[in-house]
Protein backbone atom coordinates (compact mmCIF):
# COMPACT_ATOMS: atom_id res chain seq x y z
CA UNK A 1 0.00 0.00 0.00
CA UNK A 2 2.88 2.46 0.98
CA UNK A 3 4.51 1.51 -2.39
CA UNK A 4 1.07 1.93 -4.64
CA UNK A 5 0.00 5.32 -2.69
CA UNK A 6 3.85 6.78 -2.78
CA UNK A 7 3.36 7.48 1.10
CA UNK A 8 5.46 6.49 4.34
CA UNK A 9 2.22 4.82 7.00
CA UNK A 10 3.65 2.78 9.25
CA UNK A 11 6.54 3.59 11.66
CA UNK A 12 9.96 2.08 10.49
CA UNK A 13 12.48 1.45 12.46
CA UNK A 14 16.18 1.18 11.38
CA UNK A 15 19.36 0.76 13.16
CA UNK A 16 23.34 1.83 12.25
CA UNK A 17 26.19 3.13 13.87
CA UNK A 18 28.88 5.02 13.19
CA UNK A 19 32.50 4.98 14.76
CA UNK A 20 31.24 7.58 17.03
CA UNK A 21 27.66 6.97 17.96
CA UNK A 22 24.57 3.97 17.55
CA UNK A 23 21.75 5.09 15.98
CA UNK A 24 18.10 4.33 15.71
CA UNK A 25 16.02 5.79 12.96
CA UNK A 26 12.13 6.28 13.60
CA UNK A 27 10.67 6.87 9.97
CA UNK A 28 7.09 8.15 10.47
CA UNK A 29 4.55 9.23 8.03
CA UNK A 30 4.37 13.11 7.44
CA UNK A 31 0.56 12.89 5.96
CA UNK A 32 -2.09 14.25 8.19
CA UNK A 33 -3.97 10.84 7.89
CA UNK A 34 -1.25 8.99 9.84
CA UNK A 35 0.02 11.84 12.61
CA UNK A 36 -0.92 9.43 15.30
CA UNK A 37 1.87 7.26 13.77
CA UNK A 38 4.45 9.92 14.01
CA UNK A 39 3.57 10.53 17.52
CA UNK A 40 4.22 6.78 18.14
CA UNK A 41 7.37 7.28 16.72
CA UNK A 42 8.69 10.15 17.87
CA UNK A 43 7.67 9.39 21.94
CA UNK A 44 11.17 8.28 22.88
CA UNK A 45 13.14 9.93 20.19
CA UNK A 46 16.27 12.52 21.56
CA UNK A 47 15.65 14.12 18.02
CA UNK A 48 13.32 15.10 15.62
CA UNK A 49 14.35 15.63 11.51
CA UNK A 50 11.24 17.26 9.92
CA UNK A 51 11.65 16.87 6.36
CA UNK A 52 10.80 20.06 4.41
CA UNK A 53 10.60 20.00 0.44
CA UNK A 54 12.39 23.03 -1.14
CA UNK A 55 9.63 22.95 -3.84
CA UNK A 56 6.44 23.41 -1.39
CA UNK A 57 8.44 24.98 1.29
CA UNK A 58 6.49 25.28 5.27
CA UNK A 59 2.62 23.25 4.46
CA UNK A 60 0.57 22.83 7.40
CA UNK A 61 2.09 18.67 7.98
CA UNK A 62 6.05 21.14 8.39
CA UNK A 63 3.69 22.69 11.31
CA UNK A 64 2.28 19.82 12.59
CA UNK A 65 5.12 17.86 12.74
CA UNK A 66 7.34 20.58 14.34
CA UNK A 67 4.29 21.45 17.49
CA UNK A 68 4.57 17.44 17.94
CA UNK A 69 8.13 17.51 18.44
CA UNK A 70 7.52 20.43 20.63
CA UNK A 71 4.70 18.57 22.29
CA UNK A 72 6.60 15.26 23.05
CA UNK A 73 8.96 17.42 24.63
CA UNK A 74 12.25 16.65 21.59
CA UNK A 75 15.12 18.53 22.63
CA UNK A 76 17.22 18.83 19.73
CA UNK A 77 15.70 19.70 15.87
CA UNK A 78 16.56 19.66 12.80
CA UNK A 79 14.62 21.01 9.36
CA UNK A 80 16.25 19.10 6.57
CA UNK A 81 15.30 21.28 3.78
CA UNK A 82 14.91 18.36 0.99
CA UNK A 83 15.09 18.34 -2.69
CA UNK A 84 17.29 21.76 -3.05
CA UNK A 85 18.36 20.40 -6.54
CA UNK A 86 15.07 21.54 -7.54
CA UNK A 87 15.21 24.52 -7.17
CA UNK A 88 18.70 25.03 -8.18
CA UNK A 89 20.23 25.38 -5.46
CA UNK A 90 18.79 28.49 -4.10
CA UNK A 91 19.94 30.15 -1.45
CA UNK A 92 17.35 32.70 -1.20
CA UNK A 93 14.83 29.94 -1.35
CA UNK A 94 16.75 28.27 1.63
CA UNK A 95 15.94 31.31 3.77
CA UNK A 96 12.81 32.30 3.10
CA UNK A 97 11.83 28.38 4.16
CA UNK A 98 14.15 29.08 7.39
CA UNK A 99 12.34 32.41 7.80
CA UNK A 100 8.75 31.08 7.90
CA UNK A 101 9.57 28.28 10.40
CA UNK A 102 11.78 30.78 12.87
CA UNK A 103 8.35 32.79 12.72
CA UNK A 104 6.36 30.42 14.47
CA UNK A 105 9.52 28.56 16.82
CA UNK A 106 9.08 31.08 19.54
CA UNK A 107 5.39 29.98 19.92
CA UNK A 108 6.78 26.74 21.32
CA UNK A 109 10.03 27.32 23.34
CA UNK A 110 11.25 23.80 24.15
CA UNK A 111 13.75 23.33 21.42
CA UNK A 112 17.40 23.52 23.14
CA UNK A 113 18.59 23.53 19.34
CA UNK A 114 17.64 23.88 16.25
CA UNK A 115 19.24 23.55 13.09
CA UNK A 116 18.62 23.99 8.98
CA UNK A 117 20.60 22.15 6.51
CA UNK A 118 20.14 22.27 2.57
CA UNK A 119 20.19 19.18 1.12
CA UNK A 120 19.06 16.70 -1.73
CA UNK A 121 19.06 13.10 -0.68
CA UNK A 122 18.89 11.88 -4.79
CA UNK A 123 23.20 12.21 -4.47
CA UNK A 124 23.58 12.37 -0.90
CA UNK A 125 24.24 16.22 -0.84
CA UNK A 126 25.09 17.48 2.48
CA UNK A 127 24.04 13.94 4.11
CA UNK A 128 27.40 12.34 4.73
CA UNK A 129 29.88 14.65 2.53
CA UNK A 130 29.57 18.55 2.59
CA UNK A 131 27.76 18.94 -1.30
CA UNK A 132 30.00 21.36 -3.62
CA UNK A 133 26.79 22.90 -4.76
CA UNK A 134 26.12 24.70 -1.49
CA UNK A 135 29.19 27.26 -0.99
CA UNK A 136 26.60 29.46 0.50
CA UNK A 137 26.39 26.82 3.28
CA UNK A 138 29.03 26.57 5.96
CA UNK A 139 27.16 24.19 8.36
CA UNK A 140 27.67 20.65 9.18
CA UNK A 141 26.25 17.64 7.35
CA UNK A 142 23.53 15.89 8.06
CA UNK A 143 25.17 13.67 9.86
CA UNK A 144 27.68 15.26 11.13
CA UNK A 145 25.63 17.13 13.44
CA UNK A 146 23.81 13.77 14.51
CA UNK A 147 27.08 12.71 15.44
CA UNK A 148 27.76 15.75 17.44
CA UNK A 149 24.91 16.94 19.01
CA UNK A 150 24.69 16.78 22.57
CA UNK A 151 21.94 14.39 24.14
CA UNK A 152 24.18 13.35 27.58
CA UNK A 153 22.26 15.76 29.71
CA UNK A 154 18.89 14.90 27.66
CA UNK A 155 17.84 12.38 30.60
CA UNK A 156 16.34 13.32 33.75
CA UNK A 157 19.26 12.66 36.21
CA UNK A 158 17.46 15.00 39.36
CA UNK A 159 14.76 13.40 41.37
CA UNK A 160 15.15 9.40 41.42
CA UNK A 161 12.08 7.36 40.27
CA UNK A 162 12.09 3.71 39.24
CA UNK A 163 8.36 1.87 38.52
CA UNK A 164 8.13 -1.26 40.21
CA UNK A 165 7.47 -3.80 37.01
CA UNK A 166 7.61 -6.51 39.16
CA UNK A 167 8.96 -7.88 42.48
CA UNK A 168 11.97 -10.62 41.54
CA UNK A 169 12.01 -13.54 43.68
CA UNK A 170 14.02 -16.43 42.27
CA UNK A 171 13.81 -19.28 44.94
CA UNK A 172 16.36 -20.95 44.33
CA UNK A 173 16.65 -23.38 46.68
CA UNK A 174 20.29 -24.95 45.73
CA UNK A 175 21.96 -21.15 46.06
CA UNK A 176 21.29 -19.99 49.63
CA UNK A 177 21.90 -16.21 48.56
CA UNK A 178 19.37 -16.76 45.43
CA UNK A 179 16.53 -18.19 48.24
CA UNK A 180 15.53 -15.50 50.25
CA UNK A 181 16.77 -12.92 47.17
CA UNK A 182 13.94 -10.00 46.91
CA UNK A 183 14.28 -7.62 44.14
CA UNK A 184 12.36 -4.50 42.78
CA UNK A 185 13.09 -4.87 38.86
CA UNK A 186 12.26 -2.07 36.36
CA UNK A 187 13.85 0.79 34.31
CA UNK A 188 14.78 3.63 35.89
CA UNK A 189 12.86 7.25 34.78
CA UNK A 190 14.70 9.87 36.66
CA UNK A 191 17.59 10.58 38.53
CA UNK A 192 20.26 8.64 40.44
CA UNK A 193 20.29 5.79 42.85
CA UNK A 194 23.22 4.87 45.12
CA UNK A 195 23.59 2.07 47.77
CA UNK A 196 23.17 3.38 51.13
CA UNK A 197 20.74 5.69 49.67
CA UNK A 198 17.83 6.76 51.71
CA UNK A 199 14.54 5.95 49.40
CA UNK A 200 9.82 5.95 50.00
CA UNK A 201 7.78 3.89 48.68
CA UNK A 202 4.86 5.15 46.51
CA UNK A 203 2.35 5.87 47.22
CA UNK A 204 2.51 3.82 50.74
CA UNK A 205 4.28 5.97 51.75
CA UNK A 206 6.80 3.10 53.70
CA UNK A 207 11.19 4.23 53.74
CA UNK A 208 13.76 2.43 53.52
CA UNK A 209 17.57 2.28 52.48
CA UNK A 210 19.26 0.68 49.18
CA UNK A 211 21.49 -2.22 49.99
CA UNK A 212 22.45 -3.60 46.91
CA UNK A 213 21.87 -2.50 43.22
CA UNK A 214 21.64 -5.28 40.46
CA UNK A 215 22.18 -4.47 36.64
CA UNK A 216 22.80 -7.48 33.89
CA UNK A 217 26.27 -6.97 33.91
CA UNK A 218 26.25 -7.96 37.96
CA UNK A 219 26.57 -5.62 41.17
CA UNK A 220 26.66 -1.88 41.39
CA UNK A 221 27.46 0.74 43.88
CA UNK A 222 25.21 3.53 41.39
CA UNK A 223 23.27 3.65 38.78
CA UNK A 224 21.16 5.93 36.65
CA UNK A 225 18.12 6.73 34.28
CA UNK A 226 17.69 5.00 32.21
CA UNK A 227 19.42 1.53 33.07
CA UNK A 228 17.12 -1.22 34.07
CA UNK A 229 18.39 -2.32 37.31
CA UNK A 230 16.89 -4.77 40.63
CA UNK A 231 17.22 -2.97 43.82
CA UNK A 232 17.21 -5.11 47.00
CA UNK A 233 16.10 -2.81 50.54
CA UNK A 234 17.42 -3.25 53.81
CA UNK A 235 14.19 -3.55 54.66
CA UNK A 236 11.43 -6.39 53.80
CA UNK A 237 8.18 -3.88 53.50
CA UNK A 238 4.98 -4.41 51.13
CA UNK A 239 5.79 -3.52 47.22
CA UNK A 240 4.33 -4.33 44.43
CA UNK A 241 4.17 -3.69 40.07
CA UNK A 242 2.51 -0.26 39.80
CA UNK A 243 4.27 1.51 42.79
CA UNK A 244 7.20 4.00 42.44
CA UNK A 245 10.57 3.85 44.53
CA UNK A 246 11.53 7.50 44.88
CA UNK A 247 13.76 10.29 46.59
CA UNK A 248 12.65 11.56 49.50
CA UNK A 249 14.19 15.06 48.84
CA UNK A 250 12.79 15.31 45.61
CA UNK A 251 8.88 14.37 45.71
CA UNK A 252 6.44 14.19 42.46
CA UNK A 253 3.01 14.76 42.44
CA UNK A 254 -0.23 12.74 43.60
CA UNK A 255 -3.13 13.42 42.74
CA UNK A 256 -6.63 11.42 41.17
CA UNK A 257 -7.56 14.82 39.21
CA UNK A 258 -5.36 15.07 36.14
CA UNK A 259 -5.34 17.71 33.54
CA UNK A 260 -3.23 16.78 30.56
CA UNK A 261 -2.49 17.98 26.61
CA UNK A 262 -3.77 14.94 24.61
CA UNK A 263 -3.27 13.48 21.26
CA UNK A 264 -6.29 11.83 20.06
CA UNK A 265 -5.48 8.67 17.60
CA UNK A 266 -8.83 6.99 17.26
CA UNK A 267 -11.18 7.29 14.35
CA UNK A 268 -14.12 7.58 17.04
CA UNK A 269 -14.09 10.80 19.06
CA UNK A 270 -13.10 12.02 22.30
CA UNK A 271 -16.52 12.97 24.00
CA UNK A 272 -16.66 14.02 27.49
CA UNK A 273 -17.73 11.63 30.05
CA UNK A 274 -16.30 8.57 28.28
CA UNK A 275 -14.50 5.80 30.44
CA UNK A 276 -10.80 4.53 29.26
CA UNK A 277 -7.99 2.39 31.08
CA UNK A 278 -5.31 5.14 31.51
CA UNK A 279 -1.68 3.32 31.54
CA UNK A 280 0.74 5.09 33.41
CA UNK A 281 4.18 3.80 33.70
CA UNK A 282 3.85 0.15 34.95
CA UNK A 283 0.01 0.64 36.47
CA UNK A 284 -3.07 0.54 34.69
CA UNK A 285 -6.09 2.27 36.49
CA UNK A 286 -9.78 3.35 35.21
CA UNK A 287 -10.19 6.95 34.36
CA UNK A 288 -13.18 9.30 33.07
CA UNK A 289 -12.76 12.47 31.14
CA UNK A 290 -14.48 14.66 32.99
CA UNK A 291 -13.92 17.99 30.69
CA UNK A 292 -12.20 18.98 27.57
CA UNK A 293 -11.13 22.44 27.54
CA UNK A 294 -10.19 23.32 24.21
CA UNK A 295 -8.57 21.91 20.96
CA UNK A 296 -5.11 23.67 19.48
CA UNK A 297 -5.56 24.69 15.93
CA UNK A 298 -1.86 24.10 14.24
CA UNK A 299 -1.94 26.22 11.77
CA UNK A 300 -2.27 29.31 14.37
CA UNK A 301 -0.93 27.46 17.43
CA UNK A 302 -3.95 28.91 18.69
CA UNK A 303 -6.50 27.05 21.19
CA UNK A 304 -10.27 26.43 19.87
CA UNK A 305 -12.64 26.31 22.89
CA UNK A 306 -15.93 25.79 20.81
CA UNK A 307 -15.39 21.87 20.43
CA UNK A 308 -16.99 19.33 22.83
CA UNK A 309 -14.96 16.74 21.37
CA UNK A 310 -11.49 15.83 19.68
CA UNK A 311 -11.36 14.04 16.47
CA UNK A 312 -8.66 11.75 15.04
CA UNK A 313 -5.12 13.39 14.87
CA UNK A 314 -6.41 16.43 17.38
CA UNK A 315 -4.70 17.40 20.05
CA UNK A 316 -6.07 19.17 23.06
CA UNK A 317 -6.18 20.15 26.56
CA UNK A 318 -8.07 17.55 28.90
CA UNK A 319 -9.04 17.01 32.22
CA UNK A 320 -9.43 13.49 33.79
CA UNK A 321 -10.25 11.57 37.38
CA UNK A 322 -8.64 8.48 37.54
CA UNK A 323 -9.96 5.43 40.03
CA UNK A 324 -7.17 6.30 42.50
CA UNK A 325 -4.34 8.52 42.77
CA UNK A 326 -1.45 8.39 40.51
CA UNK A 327 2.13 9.65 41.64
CA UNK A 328 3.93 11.53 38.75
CA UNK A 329 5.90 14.32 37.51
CA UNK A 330 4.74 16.73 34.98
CA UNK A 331 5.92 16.08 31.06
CA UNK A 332 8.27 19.22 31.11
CA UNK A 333 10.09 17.48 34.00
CA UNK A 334 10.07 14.14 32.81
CA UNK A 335 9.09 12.54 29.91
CA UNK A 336 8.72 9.10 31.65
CA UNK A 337 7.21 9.61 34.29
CA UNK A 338 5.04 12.21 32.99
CA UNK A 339 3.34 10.62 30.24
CA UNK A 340 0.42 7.89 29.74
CA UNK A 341 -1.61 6.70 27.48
CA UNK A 342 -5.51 5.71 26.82
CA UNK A 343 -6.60 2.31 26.40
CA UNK A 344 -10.22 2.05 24.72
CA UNK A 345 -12.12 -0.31 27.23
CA UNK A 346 -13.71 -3.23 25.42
CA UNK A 347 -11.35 -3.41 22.39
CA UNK A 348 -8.10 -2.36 24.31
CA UNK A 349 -6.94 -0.52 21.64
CA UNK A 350 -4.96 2.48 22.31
CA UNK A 351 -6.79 5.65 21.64
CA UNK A 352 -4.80 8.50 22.56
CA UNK A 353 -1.04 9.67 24.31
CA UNK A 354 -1.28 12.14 26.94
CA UNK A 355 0.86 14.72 28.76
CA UNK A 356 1.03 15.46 31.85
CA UNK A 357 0.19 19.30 33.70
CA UNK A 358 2.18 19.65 37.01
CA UNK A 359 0.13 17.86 39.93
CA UNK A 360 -1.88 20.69 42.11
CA UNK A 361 0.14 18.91 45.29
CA UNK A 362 3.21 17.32 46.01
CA UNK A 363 2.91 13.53 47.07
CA UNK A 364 2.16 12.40 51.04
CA UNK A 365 1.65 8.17 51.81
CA UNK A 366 -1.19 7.34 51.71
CA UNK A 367 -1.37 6.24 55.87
CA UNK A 368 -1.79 8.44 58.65
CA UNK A 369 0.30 7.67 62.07
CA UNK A 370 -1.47 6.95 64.81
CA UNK A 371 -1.32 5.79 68.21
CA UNK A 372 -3.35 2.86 70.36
């Protein structure tokens, strides 16, 4: 179908390396029909490429595609301006396409970087080699600047959070320190953990300290987001998949009242009032949408508060109430642990990838101490 219609629809995924960096290429569609691919795509990525063709110049998909990059919360961008061998090599055109897209950047403010580069992929101009027909040009390649651009401080590495995916217990009854082994297993989404390290339990509420941390490769004295690790407590207390071993100096949020900027991938509408499983890191819980409070037009950037609903490929500001309070950080201050998405009940297909508004209060256990 892609090859009869001349269009990219599914997400492709493609992996090289280079002697000075592993990549892996998301390819996403650009047409409007499949956006809720490209935000699929995109939801891990460290950085976006929007493909602009020198003929057309900035359409409303070079819009779109740019305010979901901005959305998702991509640090790093890069307008590969596409095809420049059709229009001879212009350098005039070349500007006035970087011109219209600087116009509307400052509307969205989370790019740390963003760069143009001229290009025509037909010869490989300015993808690997610097072309000769650019003089005008003194950037880097392509990829040269995906070799070079920074992404180490891309992760959050303030405010320690690791989802409990599940509770290891080997039993191993032949190895005495495998029989009594308990674990917390999952991938950590923020910050840094060390042994000795003082951490809560959410949202229980119940402390304890790090005595040993567990990668693949065998023991560690530290580790960081976003290694998948086991961490074994000094302490035996009550944990399970869904909760959240955090920092105790650095708390999220908790709350059961969620407002969030949505993407809405479902041919059916968003209508208020509608029930969904809402999937939050490693815990699924039932959630309503209790209000939708407007709908961002892209081609302004501006928000529409006359719809009731979202339709396929909108995206829009939402309020929800979930079954029971969910502990997380907001989207700007981490993507992991910030994010969800919505799971249509009945069908369990996934309907729609949200982002997360800063909690109204910081998080407090759940128990209350008391005295008999």
């Amino acid at each position: 179908a892609e090859r009869e219609q001349g269009i990219t629809i599914d997400v492709a995924y493609r992996y090289f390396a280079t002697p000075r960096r592993k990549f892996i290429v998301a390819d996403t569609p650009g047409h409007v029909q499949y956006t809720r691919n490209m935000v699929t795509g995109a939801s891990t990525a460290n950085l976006s490429i929007v493909l602009v063709d020198a003929r057309q110049g900035v359409i409303e998909q070079t819009r779109r595609h740019t305010y979901i990059s901005a959305l998702l919360g991509i640090p790093h961008l890069v307008i590969a301006v596409n095809k420049m061998d059709l229009v001879d090599w212009s350098e005039e055109r070349f500007l006035q396409i970087r011109d219209d897209i600087e116009a509307f950047l400052p509307k969205l403010d989370v790019f740390r970087d963003v760069k143009f580069i001229p290009m025509s992929a037909l010869q490989g101009d300015n993808v690997v080699e610097p072309s000769r027909q650019t003089p005008w040009y003194q950037g880097p390649t392509l990829l040269g600047h995906l070799e070079s651009v920074h992404i180490a401080s891309d992760w959050n590495l303030s405010g320690f959070r690791l989802p409990v995916q599940w509770v290891n217990r080997p039993h191993k009854a032949t190895d005495p320190e495998l029989h009594d082994f308990r674990g917390l297993s999952g991938q950590i989404a923020g910050g840094i953990v060390k042994v000795g390290q003082d951490v809560t339990i959410a949202p229980s509420g119940l402390k304890s300290i790090v005595k040993q941390i567990w990668t693949y490769d065998g023991p560690v004295d530290e580790a960081f987001c976003p290694q998948s690790i086991t961490l074994v407590l000094e302490d035996d207390i009550d944990v399970s998949r869904g909760d959240m071993v955090i920092a105790p100096d650095n708390l999220p949020g908790k709350s059961s009242e969620l407002q969030a900027r949505l993407a809405w991938m479902n041919s059916r509408p968003l209508t208020q009032g509608k029930r969904y499983f809402l999937k939050h890191t490693t815990q699924t819980v039932q959630a309503i949408v209790t209000s939708i409070d407007h709908r961002i037009n892209i081609r302004t950037f501006e928000k529409e508060n006359e719809s009731p609903e979202l339709a396929v490929n909108d995206i829009g500001e939402v309020r929800l109430r979930t079954s029971k309070p969910l502990v997380y950080d907001s989207y700007t201050g981490n993507r992991l642990t910030g994010s969800f998405i919505l799971i249509e009940q009945g069908t369990n297909q996934t309907v729609a990838a949200g982002m997360l508004r800063p909690a109204a209060q910081l998080f407090a256990p759940d128990y209350t101490d008391f005295a008999i």
